[in-house]
Protein backbone atom coordinates (compact mmCIF):
# COMPACT_ATOMS: atom_id res chain seq x y z
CA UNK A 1 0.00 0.00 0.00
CA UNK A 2 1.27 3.75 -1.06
CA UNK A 3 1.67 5.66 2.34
CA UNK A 4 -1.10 8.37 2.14
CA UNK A 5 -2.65 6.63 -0.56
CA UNK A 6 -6.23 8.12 0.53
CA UNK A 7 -4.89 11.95 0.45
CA UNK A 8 -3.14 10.95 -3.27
CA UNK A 9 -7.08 10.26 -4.19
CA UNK A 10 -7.59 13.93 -3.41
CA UNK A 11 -4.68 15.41 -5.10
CA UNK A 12 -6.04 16.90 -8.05
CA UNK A 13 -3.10 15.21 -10.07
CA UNK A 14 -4.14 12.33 -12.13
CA UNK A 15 -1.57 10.11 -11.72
CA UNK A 16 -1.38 9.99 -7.85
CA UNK A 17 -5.61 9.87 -8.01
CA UNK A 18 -5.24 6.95 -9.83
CA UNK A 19 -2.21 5.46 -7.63
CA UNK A 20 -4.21 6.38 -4.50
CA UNK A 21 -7.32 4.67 -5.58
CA UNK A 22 -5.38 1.65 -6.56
CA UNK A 23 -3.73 1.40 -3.12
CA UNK A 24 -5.65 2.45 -0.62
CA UNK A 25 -7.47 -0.25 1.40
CA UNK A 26 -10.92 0.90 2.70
CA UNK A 27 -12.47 -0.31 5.35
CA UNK A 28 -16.18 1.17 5.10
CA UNK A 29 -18.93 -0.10 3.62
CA UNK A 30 -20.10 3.06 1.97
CA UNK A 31 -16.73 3.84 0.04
CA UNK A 32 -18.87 3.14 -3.35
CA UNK A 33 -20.64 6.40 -2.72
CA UNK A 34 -17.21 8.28 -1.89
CA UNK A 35 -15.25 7.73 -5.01
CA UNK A 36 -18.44 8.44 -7.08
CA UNK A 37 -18.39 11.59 -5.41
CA UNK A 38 -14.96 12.82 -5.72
CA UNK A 39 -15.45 11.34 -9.45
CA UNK A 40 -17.91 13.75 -10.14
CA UNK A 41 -16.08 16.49 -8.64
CA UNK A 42 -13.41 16.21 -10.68
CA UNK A 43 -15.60 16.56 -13.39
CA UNK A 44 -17.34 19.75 -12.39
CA UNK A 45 -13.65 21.46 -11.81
CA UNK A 46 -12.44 20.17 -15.14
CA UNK A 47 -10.18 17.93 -14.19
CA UNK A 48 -10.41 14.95 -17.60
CA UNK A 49 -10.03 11.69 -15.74
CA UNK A 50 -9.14 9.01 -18.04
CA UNK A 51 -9.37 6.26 -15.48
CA UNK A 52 -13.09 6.48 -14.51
CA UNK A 53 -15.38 5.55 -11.71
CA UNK A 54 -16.91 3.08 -14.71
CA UNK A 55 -13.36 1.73 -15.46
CA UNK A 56 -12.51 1.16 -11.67
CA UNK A 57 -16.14 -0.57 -10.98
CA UNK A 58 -15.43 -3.21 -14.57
CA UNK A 59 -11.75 -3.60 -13.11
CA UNK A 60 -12.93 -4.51 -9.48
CA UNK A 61 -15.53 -6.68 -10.72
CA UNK A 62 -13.02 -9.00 -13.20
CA UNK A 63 -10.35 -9.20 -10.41
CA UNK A 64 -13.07 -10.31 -7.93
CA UNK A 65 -14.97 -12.58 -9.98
CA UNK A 66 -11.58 -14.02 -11.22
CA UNK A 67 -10.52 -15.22 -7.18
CA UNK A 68 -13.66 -16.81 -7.51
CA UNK A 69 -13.38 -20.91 -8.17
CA UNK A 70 -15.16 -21.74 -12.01
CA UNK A 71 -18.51 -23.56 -9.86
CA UNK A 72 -19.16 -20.13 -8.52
CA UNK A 73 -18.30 -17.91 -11.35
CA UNK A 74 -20.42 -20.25 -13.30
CA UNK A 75 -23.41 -20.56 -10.33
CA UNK A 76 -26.72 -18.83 -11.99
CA UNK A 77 -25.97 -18.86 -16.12
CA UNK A 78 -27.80 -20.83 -17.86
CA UNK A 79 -26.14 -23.56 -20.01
CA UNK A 80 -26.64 -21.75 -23.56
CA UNK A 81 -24.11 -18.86 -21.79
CA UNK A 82 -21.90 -21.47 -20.28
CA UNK A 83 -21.53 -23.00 -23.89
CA UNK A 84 -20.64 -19.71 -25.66
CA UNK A 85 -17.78 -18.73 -27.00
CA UNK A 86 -16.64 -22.50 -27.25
CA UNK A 87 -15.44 -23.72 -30.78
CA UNK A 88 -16.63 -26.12 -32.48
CA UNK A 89 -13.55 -28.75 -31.34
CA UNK A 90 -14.04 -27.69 -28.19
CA UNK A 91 -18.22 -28.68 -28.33
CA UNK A 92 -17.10 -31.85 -29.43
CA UNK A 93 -14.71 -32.84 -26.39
CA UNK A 94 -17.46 -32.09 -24.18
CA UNK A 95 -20.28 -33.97 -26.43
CA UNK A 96 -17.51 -36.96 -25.88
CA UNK A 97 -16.65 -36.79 -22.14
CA UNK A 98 -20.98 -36.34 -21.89
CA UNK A 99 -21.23 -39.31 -23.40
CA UNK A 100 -19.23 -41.53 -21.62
CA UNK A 101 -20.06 -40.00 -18.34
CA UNK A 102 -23.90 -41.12 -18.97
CA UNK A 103 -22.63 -44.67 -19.99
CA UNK A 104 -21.10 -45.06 -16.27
């Protein structure tokens, strides 16, 4: 963790915001509704932040979801989803192990 990595979210300079954001551990519930906030008050001043509250949220979410174990990240989507992207080799292999798994 950056020392003072909270006061670099408040610095006004992009690079340290972004650094400070990155670093800082928080340990309240609420901090969604904070660094929307100061987000949107760098907007108002002018401040062009090319990192945004949008980016941060999508970049959370894939490092989170990828600690998850594949059950889990998997738990809910139905089996059409689960299936896409897959080529067609790929379609086959599971047709195969299918098949044997329903003959034992």
């Amino acid at each position: 963790m950056t020392r003072n990595a909270i006061w670099a979210s408040f610095s006004f300079e992009v690079d340290r915001v972004a650094r400070g954001a990155r670093d800082y551990v928080w340990r309240q519930a609420d901090h969604v509704s904070i660094l929307q906030e100061l987000y949107h008050r760098y907007q108002e001043v002018g401040i062009a932040m090319s990192y945004t509250f949008e980016n941060f949220q999508k970049d959370l979410a894939r490092r989170l979801v990828s600690e998850l174990p594949p059950e889990e990240r998997l738990r809910g989507l139905p089996p059409e989803e689960r299936l896409r992207g897959l080529s067609e080799e790929e379609l086959q292999r599971l047709r195969q192990l299918l098949d044997t798994q329903l003959k034992h």
